[in-house]
C-alpha atoms as a PDB file:
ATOM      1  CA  UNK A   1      79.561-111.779 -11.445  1.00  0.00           C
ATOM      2  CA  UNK A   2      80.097-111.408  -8.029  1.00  0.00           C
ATOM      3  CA  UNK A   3      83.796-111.022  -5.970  1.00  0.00           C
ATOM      4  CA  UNK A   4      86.268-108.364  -3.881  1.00  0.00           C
ATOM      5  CA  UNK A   5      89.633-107.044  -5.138  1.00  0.00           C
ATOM      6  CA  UNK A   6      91.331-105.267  -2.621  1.00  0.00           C
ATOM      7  CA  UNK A   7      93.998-102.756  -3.854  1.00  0.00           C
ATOM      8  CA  UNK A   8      97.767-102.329  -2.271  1.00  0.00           C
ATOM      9  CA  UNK A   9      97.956-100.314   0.713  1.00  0.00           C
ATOM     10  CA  UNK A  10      94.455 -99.478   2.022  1.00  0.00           C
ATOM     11  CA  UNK A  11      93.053 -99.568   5.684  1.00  0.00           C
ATOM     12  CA  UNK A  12      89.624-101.345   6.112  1.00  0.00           C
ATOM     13  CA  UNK A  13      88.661-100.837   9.909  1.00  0.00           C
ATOM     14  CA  UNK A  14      86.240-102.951  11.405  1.00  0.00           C
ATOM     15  CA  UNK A  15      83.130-103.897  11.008  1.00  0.00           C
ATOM     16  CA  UNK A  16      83.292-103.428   7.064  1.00  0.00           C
ATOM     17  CA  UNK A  17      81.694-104.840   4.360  1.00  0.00           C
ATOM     18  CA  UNK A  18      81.021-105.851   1.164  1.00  0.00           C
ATOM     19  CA  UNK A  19      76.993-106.630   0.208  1.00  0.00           C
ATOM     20  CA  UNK A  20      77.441-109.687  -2.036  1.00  0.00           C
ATOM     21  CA  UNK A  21      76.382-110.958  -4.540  1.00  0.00           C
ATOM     22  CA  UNK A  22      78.072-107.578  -6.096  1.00  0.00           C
ATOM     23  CA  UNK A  23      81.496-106.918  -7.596  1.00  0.00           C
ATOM     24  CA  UNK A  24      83.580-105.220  -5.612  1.00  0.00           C
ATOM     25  CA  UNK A  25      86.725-103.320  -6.386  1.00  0.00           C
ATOM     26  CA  UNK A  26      88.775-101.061  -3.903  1.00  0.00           C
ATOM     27  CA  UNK A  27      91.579 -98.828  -5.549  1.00  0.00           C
ATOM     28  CA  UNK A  28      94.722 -98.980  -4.140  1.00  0.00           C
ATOM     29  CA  UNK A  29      96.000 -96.708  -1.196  1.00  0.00           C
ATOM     30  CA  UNK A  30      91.773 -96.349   0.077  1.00  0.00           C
ATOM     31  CA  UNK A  31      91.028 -96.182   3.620  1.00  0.00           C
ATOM     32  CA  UNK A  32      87.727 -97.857   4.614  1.00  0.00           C
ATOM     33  CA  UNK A  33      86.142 -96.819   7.279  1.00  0.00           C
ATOM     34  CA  UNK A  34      84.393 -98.564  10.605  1.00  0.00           C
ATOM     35  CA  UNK A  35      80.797 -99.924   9.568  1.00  0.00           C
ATOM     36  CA  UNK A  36      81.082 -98.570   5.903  1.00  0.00           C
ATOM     37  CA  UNK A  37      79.087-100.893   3.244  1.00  0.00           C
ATOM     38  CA  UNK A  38      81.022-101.083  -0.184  1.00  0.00           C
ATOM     39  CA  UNK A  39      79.898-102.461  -2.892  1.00  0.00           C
ATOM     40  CA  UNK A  40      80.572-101.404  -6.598  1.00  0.00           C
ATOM     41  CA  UNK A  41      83.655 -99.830  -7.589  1.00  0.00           C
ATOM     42  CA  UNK A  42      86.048 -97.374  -5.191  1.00  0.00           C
ATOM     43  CA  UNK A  43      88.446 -95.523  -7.050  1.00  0.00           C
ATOM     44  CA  UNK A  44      92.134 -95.368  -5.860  1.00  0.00           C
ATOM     45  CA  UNK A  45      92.933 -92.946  -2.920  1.00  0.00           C
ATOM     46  CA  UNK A  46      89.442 -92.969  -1.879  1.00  0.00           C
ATOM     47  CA  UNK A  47      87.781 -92.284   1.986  1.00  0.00           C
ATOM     48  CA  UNK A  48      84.815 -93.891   2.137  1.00  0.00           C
ATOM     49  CA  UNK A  49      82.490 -93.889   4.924  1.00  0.00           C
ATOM     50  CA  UNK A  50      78.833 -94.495   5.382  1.00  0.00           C
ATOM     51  CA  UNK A  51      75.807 -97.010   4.428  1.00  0.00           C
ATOM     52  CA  UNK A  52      75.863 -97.504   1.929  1.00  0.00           C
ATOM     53  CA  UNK A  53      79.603 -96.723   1.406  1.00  0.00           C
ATOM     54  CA  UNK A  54      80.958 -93.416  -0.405  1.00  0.00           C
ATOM     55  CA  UNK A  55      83.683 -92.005  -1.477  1.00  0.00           C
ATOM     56  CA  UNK A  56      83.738 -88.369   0.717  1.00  0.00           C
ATOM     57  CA  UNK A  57      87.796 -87.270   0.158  1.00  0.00           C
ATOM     58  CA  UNK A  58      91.192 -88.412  -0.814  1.00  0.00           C
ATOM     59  CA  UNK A  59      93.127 -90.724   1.835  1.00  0.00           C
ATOM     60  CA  UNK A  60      96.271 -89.125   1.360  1.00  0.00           C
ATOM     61  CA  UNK A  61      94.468 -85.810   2.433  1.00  0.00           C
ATOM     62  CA  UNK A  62      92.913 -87.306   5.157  1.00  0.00           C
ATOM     63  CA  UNK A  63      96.702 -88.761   6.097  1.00  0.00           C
ATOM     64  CA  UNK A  64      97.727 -85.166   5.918  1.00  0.00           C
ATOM     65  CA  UNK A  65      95.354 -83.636   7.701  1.00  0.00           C
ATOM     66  CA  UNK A  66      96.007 -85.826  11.064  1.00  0.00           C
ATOM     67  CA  UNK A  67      99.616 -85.815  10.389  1.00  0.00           C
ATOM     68  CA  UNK A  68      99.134 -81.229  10.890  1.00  0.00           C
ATOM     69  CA  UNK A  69      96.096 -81.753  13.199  1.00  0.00           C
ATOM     70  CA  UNK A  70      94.096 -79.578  10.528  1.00  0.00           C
ATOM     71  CA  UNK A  71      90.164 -80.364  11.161  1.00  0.00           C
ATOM     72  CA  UNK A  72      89.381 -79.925   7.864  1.00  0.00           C
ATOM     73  CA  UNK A  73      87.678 -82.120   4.529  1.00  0.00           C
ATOM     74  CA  UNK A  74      88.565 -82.789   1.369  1.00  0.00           C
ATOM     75  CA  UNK A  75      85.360 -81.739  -0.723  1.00  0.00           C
ATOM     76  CA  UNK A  76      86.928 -81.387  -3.881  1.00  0.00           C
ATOM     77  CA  UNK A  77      84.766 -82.364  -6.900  1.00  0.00           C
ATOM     78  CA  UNK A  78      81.887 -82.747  -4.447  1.00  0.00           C
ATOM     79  CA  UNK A  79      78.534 -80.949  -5.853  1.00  0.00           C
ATOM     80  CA  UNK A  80      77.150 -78.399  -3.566  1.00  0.00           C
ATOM     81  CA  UNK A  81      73.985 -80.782  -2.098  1.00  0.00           C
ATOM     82  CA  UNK A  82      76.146 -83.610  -0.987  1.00  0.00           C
ATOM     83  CA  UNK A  83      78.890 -81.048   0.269  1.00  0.00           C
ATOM     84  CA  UNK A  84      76.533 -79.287   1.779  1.00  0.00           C
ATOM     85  CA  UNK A  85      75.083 -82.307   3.697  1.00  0.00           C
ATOM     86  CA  UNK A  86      78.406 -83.733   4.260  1.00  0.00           C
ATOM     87  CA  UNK A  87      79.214 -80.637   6.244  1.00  0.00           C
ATOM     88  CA  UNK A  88      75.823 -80.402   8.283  1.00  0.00           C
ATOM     89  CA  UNK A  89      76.508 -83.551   9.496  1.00  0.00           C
ATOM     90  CA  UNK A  90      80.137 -83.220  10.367  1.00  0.00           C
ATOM     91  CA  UNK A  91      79.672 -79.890  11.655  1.00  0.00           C
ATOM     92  CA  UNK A  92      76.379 -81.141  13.730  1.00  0.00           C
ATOM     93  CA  UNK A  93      74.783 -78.391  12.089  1.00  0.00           C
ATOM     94  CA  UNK A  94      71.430 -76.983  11.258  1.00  0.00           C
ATOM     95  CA  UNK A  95      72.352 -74.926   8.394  1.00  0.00           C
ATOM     96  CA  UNK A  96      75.596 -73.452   7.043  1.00  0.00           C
ATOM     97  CA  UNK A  97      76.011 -69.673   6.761  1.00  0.00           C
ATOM     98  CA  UNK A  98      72.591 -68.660   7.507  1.00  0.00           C
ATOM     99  CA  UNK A  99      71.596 -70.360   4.623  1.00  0.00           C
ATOM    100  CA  UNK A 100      68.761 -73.869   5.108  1.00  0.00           C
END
């Protein structure tokens, strides 16, 4: 089966996509971001970024954290290799803490 659902309330910025054939399902309240690939399923209140597209926070965190300014990410439920990458490459990093 192949087609998109969109949820209520999310922000898909440009240059997003879907790779079809697949099923595609965004949650409600997601934001999407520039050049992110989604396919499969997103779960409500999801950021997703990358290629291929995952979910790396909550939106309403990320909301928060521009509305105070905070530079800070939502890792929660992450497990520590993909955190650990996520932050290298947010960070611009070469390893976190002293530690490779």
């Amino acid at each position: 089966a192949s087609g998109v659902r969109i949820g209520e309330g999310c922000a898909i910025y440009s240059e997003s996509f879907s790779t079809e054939p697949y099923l595609v399902s965004i949650g409600s309240n997601c934001i999407i971001g520039a050049g992110a690939v989604v396919r499969g399923r997103i779960p409500d209140n999801s950021l997703v970024i990358g290629n291929p597209g995952q979910a790396v926070g909550r939106a309403s965190l990320f909301i928060e954290m521009l509305r105070q300014g905070e530079n800070s990410l939502d890792t929660l439920g992450m497990e520590e290799g993909a955190r650990r990458k996520l932050l290298l490459r947010h960070f611009w990093l070469k390893s976190l803490g002293g530690h490779p």
